[in-house]
PDB file of N, CA and C in Angstrom:
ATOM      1  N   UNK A   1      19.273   6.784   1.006  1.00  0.00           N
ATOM      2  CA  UNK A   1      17.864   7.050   1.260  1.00  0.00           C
ATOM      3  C   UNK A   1      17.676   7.582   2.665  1.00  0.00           C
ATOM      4  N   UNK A   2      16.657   8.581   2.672  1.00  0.00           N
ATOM      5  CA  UNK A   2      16.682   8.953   4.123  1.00  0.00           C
ATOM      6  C   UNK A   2      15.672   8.082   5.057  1.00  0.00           C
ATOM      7  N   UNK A   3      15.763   8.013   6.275  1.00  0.00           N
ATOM      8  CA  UNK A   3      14.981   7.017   7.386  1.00  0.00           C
ATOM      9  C   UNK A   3      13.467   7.157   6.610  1.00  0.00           C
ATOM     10  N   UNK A   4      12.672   8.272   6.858  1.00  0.00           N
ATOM     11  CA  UNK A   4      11.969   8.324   6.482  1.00  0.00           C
ATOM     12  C   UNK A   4      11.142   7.847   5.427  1.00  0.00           C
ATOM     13  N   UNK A   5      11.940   7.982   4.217  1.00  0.00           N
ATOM     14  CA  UNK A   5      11.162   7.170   2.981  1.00  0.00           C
ATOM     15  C   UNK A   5      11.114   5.924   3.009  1.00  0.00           C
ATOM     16  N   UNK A   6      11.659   5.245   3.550  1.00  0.00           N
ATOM     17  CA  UNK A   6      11.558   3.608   4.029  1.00  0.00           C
ATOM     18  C   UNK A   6      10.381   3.534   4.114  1.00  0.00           C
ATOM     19  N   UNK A   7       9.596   3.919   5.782  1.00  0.00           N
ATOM     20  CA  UNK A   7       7.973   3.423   5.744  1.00  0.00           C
ATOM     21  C   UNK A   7       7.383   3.954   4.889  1.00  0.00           C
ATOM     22  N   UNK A   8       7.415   4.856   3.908  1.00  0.00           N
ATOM     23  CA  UNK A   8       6.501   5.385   3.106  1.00  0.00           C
ATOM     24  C   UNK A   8       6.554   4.440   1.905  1.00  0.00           C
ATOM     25  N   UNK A   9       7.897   4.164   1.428  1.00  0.00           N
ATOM     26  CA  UNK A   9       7.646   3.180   0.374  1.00  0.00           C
ATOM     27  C   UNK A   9       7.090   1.778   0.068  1.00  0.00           C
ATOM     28  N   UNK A  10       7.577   1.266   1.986  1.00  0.00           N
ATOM     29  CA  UNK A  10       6.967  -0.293   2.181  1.00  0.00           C
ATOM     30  C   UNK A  10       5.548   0.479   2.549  1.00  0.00           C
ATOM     31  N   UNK A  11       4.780   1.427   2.981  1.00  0.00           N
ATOM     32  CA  UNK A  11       3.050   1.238   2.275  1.00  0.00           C
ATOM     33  C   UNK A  11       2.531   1.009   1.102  1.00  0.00           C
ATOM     34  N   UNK A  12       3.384   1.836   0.347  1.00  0.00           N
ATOM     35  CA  UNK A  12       2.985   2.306  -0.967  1.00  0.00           C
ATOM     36  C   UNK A  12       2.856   0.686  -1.858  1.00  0.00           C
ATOM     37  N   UNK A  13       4.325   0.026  -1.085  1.00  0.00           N
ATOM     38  CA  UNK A  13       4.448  -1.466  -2.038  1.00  0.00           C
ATOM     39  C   UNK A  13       3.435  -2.271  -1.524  1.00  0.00           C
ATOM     40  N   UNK A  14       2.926  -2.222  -0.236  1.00  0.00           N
ATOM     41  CA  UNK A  14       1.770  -2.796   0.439  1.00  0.00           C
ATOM     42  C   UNK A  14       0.886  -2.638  -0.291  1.00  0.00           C
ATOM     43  N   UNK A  15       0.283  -1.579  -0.069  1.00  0.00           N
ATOM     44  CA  UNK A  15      -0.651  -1.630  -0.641  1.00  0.00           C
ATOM     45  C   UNK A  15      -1.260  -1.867  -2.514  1.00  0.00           C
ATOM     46  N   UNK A  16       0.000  -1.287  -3.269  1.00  0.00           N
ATOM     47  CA  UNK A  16      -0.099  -1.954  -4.306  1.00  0.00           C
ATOM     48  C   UNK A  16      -0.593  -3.458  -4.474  1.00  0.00           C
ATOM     49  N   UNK A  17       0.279  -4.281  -3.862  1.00  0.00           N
ATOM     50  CA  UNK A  17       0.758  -5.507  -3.594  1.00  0.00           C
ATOM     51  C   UNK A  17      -1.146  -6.009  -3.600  1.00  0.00           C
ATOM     52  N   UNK A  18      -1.594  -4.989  -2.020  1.00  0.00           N
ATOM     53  CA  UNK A  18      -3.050  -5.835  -2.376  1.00  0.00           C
ATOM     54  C   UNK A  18      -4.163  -5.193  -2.815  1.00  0.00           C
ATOM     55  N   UNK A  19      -3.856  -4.032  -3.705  1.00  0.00           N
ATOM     56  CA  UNK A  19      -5.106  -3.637  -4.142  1.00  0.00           C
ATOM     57  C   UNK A  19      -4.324  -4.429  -5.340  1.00  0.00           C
ATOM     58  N   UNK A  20      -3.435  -5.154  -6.280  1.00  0.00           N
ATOM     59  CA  UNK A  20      -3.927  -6.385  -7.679  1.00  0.00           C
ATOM     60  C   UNK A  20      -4.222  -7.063  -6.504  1.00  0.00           C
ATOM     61  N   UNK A  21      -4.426  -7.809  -5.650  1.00  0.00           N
ATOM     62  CA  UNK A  21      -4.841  -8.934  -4.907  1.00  0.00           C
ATOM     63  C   UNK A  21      -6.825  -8.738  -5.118  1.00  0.00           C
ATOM     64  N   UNK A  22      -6.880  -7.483  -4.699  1.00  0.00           N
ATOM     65  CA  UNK A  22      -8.138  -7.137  -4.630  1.00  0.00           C
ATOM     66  C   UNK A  22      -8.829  -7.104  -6.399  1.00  0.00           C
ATOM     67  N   UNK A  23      -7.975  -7.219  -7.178  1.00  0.00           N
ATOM     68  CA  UNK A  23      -8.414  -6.271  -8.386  1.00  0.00           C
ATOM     69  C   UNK A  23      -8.229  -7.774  -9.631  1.00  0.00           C
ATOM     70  N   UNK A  24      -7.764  -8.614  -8.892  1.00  0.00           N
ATOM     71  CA  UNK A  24      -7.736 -10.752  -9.348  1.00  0.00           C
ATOM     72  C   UNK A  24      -6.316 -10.622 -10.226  1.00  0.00           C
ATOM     73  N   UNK A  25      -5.193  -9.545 -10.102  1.00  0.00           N
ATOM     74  CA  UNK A  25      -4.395 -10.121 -10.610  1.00  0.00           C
ATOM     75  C   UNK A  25      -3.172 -10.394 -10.168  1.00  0.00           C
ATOM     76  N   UNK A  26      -3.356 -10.847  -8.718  1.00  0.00           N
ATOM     77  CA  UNK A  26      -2.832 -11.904  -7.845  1.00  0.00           C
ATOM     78  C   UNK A  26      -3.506 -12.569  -7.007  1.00  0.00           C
ATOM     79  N   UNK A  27      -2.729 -13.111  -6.580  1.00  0.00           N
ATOM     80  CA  UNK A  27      -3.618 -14.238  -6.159  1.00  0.00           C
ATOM     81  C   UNK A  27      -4.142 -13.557  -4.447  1.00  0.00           C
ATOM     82  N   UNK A  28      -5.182 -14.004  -3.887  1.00  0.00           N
ATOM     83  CA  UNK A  28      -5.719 -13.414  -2.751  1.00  0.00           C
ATOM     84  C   UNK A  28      -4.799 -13.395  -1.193  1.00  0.00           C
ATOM     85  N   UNK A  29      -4.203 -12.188  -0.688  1.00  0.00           N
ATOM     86  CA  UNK A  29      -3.754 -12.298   0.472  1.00  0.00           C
ATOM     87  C   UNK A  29      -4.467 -11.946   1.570  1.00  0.00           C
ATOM     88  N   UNK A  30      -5.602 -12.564   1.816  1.00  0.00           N
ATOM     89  CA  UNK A  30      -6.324 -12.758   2.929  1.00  0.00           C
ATOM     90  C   UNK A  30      -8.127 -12.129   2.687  1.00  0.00           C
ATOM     91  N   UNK A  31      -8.643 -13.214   2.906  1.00  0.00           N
ATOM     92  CA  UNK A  31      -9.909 -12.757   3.177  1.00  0.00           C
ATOM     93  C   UNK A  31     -10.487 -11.391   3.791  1.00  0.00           C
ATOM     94  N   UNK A  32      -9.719 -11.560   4.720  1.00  0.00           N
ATOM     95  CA  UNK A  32     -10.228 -10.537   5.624  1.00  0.00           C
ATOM     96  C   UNK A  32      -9.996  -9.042   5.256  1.00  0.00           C
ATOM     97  N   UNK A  33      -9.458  -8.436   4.271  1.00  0.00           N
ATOM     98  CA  UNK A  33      -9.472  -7.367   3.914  1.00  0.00           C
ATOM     99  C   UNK A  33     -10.665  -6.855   2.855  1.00  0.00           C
ATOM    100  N   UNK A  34     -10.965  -5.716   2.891  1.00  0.00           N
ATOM    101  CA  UNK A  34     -11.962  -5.065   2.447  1.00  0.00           C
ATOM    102  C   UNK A  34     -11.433  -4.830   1.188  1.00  0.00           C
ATOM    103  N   UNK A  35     -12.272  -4.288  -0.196  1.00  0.00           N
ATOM    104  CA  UNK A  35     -11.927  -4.369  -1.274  1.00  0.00           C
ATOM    105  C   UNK A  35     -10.967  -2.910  -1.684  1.00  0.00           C
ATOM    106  N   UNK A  36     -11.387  -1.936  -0.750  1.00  0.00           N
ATOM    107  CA  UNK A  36     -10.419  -0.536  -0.989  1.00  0.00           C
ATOM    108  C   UNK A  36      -9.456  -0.307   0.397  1.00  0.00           C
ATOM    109  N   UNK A  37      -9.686  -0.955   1.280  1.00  0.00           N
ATOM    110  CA  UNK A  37      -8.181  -0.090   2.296  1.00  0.00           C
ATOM    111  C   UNK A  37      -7.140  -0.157   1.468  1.00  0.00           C
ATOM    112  N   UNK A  38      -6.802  -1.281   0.001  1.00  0.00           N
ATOM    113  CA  UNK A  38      -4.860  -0.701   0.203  1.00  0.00           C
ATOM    114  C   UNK A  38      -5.128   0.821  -0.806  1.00  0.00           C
ATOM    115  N   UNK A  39      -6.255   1.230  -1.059  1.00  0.00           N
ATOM    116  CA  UNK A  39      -5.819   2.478  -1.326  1.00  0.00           C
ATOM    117  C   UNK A  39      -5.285   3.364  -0.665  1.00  0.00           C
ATOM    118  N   UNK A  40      -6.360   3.349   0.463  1.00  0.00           N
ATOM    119  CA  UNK A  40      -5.591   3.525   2.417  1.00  0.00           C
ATOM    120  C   UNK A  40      -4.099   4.066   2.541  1.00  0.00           C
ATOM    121  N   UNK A  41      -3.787   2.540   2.150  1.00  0.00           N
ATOM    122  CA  UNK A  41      -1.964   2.100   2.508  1.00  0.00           C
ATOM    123  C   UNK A  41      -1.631   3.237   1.218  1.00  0.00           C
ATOM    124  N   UNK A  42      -1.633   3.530   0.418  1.00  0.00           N
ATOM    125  CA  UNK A  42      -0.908   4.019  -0.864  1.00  0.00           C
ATOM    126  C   UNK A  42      -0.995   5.399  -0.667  1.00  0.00           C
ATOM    127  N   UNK A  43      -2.421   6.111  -0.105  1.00  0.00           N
ATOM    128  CA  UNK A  43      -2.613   7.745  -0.316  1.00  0.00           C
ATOM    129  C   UNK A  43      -1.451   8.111   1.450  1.00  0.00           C
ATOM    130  N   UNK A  44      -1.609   6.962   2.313  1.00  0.00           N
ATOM    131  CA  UNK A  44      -0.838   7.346   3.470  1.00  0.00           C
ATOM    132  C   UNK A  44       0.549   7.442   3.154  1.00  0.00           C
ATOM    133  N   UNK A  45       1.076   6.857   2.155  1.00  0.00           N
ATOM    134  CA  UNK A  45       2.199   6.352   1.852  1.00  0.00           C
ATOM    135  C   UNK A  45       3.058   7.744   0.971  1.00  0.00           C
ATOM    136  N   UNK A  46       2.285   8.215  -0.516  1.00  0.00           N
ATOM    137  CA  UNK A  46       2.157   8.752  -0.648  1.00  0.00           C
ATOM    138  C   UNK A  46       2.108  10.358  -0.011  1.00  0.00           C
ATOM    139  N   UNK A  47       1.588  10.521   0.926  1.00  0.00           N
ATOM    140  CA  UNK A  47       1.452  11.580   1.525  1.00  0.00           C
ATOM    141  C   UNK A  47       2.753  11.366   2.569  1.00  0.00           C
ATOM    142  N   UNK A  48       3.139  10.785   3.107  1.00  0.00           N
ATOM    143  CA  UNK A  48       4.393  10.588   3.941  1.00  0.00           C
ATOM    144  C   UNK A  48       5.307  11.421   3.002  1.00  0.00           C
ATOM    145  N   UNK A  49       5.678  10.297   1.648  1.00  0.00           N
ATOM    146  CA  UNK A  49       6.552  11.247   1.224  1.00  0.00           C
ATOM    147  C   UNK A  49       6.783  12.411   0.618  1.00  0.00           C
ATOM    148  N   UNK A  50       5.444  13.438   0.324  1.00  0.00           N
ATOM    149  CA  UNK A  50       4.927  14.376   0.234  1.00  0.00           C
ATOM    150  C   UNK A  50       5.441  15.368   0.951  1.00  0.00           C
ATOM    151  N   UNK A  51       5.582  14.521   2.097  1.00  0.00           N
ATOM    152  CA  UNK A  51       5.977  15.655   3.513  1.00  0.00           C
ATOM    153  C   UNK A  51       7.312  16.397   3.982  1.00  0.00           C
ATOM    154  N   UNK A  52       7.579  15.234   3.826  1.00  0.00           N
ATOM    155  CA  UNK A  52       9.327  15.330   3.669  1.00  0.00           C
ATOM    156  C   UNK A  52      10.037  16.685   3.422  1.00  0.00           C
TER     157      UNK A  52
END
């Protein structure tokens, strides 16, 4: 794998991870997040490896 796709994939799993958190089909990882940033994490993520 090249350096690069590393951070792109740990967003992409991020944010998956908490938009089901956001979406009740896991369990909640933190209050404090808003109901759409991990889309955020996923289109940044996404677009990283786009770039490449």
């Amino acid at each position: 794998m090249r350096p690069k796709l590393i951070p792109a994939l740990i967003l992409i799993i991020l944010g998956i991870g908490f938009l089901l958190s956001n979406l009740g089909l896991m369990p909640r990882l933190g209050p404090i997040f808003a109901q759409w940033w991990p889309v955020i994490l996923i289109v940044v993520g996404v677009a990283m490896l786009l770039r490449r």
